[in-house]
N, C-alpha and C. Protein backbone atom coordinates (compact mmCIF):
# COMPACT_ATOMS: atom_id res chain seq x y z
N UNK A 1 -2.91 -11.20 20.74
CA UNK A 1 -3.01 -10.28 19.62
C UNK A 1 -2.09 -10.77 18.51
N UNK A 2 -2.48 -10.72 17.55
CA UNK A 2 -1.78 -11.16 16.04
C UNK A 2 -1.40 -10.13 15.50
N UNK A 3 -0.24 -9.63 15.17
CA UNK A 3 0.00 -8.59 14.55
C UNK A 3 0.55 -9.16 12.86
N UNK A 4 0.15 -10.19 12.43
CA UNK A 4 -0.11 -10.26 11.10
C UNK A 4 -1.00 -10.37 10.55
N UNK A 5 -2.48 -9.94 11.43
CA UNK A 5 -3.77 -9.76 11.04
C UNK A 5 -4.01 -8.71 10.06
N UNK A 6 -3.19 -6.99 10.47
CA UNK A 6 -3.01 -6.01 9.69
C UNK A 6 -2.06 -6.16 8.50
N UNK A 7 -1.58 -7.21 7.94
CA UNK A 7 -0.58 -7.82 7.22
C UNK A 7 -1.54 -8.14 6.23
N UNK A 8 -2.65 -8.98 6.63
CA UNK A 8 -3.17 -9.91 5.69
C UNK A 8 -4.87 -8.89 4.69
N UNK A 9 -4.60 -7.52 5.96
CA UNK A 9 -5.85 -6.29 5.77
C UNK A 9 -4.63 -5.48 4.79
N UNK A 10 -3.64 -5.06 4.92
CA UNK A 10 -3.12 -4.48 3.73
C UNK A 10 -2.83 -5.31 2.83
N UNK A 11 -2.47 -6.39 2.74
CA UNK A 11 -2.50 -7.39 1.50
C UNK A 11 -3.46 -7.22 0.59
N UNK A 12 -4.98 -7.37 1.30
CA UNK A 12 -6.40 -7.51 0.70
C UNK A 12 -6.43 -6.26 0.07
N UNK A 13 -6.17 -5.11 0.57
CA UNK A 13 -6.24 -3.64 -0.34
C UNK A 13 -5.07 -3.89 -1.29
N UNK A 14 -4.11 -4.60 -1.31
CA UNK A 14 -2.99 -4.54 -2.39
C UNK A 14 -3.73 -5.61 -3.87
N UNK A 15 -4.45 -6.42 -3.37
CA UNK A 15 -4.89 -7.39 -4.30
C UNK A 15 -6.63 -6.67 -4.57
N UNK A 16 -7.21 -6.10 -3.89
CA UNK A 16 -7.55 -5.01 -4.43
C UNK A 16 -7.70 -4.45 -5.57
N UNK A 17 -6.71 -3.08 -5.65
CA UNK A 17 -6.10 -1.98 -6.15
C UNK A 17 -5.51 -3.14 -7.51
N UNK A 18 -5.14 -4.24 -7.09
CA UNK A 18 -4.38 -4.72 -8.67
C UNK A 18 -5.38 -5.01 -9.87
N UNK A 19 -6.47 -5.95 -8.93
CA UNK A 19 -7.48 -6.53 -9.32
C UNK A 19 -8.50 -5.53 -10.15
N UNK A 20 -8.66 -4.22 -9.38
CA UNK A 20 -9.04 -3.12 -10.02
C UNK A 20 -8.29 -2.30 -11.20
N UNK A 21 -7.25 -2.12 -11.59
CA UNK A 21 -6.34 -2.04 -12.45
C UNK A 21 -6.94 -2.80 -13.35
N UNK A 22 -6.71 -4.14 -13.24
CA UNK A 22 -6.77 -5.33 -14.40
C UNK A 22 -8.05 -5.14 -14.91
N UNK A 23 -8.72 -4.85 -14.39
CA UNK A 23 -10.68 -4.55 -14.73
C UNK A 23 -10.32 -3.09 -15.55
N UNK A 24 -10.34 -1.91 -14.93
CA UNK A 24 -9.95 -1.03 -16.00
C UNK A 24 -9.06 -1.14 -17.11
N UNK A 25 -7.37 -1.79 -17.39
CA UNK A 25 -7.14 -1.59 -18.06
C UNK A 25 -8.12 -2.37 -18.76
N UNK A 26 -8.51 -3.63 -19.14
CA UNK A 26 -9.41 -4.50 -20.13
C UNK A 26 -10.28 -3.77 -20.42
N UNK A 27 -11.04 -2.84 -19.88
CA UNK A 27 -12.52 -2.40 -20.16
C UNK A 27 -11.86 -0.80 -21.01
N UNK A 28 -10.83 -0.56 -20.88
CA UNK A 28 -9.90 0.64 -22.06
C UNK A 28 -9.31 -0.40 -23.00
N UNK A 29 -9.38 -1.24 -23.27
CA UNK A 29 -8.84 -1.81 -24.47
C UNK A 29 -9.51 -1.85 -25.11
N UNK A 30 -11.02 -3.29 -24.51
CA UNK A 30 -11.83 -3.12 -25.62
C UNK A 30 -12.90 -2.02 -25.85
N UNK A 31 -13.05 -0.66 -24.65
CA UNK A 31 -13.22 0.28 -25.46
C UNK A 31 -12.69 0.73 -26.86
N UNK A 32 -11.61 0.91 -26.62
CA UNK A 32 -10.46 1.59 -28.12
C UNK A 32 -9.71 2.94 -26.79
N UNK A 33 -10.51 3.06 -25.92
CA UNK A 33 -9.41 4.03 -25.01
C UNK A 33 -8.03 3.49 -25.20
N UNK A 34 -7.54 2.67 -24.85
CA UNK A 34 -5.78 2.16 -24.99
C UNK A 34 -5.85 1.05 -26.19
N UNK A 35 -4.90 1.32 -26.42
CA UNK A 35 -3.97 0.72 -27.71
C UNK A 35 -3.42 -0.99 -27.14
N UNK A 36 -4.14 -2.16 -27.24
CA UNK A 36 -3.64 -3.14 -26.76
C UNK A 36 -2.19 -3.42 -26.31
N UNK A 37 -1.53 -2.83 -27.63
CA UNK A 37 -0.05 -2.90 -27.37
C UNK A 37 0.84 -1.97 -26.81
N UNK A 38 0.06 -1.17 -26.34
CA UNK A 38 0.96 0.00 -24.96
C UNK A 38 1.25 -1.12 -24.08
N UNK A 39 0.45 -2.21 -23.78
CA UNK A 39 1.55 -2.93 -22.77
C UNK A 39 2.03 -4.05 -22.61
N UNK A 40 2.84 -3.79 -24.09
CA UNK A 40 3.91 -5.32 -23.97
C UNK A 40 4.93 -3.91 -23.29
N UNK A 41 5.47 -2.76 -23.61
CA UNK A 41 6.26 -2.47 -23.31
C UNK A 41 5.89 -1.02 -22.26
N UNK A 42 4.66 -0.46 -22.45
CA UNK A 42 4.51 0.21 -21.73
C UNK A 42 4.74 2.10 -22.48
N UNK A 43 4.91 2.10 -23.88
CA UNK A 43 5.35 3.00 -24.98
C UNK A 43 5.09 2.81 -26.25
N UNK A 44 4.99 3.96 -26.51
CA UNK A 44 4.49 4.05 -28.22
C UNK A 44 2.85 4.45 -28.03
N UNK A 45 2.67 4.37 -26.96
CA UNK A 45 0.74 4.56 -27.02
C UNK A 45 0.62 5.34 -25.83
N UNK A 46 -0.46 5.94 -26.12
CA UNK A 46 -0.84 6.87 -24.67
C UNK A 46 -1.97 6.01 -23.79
N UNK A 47 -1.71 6.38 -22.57
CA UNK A 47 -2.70 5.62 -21.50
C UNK A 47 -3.08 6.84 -21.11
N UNK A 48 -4.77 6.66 -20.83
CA UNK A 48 -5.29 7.59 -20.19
C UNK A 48 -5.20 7.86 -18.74
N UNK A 49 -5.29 9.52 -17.98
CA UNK A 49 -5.01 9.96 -16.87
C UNK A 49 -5.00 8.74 -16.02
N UNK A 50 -6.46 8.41 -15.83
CA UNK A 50 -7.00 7.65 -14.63
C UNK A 50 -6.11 6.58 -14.60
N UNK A 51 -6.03 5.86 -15.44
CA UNK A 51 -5.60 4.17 -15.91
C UNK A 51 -4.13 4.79 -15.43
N UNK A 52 -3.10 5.67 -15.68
CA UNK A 52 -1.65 5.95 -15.32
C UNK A 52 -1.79 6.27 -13.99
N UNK A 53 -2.87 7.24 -13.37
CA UNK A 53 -2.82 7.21 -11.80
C UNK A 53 -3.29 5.82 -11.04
N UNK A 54 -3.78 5.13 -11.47
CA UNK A 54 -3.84 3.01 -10.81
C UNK A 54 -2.93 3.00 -11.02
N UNK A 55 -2.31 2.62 -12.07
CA UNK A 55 -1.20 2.06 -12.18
C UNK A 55 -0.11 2.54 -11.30
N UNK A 56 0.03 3.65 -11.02
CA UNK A 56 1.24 4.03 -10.44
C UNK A 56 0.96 4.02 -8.63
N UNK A 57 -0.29 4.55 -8.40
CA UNK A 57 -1.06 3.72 -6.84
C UNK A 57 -0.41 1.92 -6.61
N UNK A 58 -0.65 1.46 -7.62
CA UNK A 58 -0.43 -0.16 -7.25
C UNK A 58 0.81 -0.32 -7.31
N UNK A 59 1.85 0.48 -8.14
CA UNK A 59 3.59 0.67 -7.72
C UNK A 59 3.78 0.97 -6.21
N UNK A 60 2.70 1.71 -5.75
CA UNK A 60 3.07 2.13 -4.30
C UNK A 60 3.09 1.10 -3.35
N UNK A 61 1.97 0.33 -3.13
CA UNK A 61 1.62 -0.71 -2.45
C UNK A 61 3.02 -2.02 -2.40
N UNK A 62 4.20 -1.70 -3.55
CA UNK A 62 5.09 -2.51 -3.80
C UNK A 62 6.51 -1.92 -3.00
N UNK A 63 6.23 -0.46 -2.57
CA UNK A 63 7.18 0.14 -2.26
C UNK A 63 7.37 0.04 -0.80
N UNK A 64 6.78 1.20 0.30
CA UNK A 64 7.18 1.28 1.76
C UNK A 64 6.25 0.33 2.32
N UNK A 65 5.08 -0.38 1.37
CA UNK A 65 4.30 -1.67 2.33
C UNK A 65 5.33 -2.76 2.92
N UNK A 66 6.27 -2.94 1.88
CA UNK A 66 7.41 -4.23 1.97
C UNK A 66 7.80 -3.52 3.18
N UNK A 67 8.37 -2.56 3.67
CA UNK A 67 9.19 -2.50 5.23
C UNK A 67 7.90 -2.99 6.20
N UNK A 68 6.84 -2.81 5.93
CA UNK A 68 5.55 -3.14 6.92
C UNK A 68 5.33 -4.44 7.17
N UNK A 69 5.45 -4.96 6.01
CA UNK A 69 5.31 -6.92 5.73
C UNK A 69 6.79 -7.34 6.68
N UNK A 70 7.59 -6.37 6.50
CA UNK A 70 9.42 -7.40 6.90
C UNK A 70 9.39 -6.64 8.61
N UNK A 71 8.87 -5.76 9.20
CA UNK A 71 9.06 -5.65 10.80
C UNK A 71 7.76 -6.31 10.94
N UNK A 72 6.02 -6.64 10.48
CA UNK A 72 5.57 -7.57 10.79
C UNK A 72 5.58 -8.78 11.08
N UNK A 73 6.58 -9.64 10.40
CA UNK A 73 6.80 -10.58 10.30
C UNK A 73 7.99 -11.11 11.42
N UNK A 74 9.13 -10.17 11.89
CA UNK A 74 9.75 -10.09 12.85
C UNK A 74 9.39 -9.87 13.70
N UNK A 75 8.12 -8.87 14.22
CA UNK A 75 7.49 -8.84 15.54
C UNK A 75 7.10 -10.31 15.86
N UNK A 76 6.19 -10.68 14.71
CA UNK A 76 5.61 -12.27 15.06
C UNK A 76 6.55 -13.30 15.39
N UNK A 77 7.91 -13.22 14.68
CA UNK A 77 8.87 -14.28 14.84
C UNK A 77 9.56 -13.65 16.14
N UNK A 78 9.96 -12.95 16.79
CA UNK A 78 10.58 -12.60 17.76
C UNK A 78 9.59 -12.34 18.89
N UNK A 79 8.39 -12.82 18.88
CA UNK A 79 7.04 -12.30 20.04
C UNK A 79 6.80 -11.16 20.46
N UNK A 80 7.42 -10.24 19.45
CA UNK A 80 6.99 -8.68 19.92
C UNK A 80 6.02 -8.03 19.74
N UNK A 81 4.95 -8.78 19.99
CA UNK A 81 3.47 -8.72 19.39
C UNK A 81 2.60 -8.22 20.82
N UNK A 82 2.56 -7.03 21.10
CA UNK A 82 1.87 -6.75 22.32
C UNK A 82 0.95 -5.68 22.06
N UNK A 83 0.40 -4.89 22.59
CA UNK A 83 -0.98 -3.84 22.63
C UNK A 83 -0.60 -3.12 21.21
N UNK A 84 0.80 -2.23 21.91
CA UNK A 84 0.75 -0.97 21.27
C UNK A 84 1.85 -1.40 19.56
N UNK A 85 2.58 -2.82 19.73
CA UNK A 85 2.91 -3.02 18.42
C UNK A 85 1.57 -3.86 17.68
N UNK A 86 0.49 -3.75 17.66
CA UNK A 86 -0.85 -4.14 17.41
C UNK A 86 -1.63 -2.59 16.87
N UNK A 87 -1.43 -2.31 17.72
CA UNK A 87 -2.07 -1.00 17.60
C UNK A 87 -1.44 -0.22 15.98
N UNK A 88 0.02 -0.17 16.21
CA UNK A 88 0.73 0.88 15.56
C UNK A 88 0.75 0.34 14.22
N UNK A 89 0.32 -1.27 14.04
CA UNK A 89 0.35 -2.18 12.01
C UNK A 89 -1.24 -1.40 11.60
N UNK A 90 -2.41 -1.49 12.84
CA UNK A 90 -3.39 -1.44 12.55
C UNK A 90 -3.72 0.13 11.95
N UNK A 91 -2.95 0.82 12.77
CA UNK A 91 -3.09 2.46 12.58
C UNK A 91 -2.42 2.55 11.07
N UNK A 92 -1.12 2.00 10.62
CA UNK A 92 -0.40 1.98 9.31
C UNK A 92 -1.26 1.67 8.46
N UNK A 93 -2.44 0.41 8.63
CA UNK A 93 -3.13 0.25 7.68
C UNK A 93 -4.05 0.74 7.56
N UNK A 94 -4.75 1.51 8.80
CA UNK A 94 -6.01 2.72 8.24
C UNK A 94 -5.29 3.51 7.68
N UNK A 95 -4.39 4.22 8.29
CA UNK A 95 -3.84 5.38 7.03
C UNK A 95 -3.17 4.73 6.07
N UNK A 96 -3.19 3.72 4.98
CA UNK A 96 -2.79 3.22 3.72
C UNK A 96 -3.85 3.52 2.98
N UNK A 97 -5.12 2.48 3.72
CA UNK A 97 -6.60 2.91 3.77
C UNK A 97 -7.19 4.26 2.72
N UNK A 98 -7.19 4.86 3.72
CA UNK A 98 -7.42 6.42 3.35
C UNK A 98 -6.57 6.84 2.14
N UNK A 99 -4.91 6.72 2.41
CA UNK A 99 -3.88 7.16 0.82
C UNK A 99 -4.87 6.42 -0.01
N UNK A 100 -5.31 5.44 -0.42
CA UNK A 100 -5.87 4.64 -1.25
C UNK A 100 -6.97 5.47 -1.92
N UNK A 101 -7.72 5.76 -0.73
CA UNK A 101 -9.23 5.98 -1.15
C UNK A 101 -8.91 7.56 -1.87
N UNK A 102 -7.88 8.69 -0.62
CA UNK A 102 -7.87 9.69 -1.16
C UNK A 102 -6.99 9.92 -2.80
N UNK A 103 -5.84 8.89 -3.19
CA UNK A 103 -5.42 9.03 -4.07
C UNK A 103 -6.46 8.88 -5.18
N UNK A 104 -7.22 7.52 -4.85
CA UNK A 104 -7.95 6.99 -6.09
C UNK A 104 -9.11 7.52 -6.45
N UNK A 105 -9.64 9.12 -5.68
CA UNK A 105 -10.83 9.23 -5.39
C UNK A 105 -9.95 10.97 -6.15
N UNK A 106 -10.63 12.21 -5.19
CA UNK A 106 -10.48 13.45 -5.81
C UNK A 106 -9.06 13.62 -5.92
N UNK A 107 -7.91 12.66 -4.79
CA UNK A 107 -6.23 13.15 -5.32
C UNK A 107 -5.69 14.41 -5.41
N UNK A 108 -6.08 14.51 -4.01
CA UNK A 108 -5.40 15.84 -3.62
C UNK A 108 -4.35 16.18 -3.08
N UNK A 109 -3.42 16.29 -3.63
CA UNK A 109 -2.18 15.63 -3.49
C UNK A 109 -1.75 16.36 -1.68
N UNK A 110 -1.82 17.41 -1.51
CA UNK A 110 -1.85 17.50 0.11
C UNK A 110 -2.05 16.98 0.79
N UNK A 111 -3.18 16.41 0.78
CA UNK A 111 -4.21 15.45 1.85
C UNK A 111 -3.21 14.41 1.41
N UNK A 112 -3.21 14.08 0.48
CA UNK A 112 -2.35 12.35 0.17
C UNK A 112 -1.14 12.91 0.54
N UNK A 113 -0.30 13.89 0.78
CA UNK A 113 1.04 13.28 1.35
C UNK A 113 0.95 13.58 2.43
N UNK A 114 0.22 14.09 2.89
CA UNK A 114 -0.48 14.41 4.78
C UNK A 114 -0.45 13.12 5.14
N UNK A 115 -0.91 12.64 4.66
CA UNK A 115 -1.50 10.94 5.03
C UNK A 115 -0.62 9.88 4.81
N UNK A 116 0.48 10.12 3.43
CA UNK A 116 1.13 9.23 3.56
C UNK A 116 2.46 9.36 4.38
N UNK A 117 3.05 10.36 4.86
CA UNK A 117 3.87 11.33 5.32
C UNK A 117 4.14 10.26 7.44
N UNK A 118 2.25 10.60 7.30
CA UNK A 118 1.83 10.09 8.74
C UNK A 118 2.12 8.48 9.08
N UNK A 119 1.61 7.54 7.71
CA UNK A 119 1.60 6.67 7.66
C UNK A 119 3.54 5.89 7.47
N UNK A 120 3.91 6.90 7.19
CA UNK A 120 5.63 6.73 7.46
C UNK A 120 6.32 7.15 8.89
N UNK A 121 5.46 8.01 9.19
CA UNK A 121 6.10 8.37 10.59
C UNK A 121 5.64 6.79 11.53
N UNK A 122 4.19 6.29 11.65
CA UNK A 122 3.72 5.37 11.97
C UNK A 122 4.88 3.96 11.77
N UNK A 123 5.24 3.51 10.59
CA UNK A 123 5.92 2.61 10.56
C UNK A 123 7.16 2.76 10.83
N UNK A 124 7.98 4.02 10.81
CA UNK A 124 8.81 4.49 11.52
C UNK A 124 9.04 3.96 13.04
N UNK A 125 7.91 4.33 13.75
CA UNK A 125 7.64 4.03 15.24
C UNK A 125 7.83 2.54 15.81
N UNK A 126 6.64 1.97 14.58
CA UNK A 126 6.38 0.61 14.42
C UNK A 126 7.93 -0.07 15.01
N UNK A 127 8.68 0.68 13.93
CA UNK A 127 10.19 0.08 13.69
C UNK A 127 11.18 -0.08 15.08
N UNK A 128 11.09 0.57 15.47
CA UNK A 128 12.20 1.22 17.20
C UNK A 128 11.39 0.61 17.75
N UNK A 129 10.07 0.38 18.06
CA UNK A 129 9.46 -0.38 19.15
C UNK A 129 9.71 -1.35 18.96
N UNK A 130 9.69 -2.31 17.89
CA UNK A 130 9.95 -3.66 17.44
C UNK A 130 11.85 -3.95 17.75
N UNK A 131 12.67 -2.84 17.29
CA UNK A 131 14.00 -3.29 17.58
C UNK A 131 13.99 -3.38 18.77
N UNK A 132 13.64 -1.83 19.22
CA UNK A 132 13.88 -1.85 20.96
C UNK A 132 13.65 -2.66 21.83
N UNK A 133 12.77 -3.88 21.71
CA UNK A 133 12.24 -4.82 22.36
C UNK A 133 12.83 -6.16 21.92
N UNK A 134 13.65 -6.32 20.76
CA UNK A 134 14.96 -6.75 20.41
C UNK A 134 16.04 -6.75 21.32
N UNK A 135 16.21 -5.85 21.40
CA UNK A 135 17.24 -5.23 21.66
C UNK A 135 17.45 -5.34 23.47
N UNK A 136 16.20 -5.35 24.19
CA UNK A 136 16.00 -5.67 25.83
C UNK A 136 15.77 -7.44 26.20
N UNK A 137 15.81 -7.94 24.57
CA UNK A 137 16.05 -9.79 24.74
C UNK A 137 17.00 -10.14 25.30
């Protein structure tokens, strides 16, 4: 089992979500929806709802994914790569999954911190199983 398989499946939703960004903001520019120059600095112009909720989705993917990428990468380098630390990257990345779809979709913010809430308890787990098995080296 490879447990940087779920590494390289949340990556693909991170490049994604950016890739999708970059397509909307361009297609609000040369609408006239955004002001070209809202983003040299990010001010002075208004961005519309949608385009500020991507944008701030793809801040996320920069935030608690990084603890996911740095005990992935230590399971693999330390061989702590067995069923249930397999199991527990794969489960982190269906529920990223879902935050994704539910943020970017109706964004209900309950359901999305239900989900992302879970998806922290998950890498949480991830975490102690990976030391703990450290830790019995």
């Amino acid at each position: 089992m490879n447990v940087l398989y779920p590494s390289f499946a949340m990556m693909a939703l991170t490049f994604f979500c950016i890739m999708r960004l970059g397509y909307l903001r361009t297609n609000a520019v040369k609408s006239g929806e955004v002001d070209y120059r809202f983003y040299s600095l990010y001010r002075g112009f208004e961005e519309p709802e949608k385009l500020a909720q991507y944008s701030r989705h793809v801040i996320h993917h920069f935030e608690t994914p990084v603890l996911f990428y740095i005990i992935c990468v230590m399971a693999f380098v330390t061989n702590q790569i067995g069923l249930l630390v397999t199991v527990l990257a794969w489960t982190y990345v269906t529920l990223r999954f879902i935050h994704s779809y539910v943020h970017l979709t109706g964004n209900v913010v309950i359901v999305r911190f239900r989900v992302f809430a879970l998806s922290m308890l998950v890498l949480a787990i991830l975490w102690v199983v990976v030391l703990t098995g450290l830790m019995r080296q």
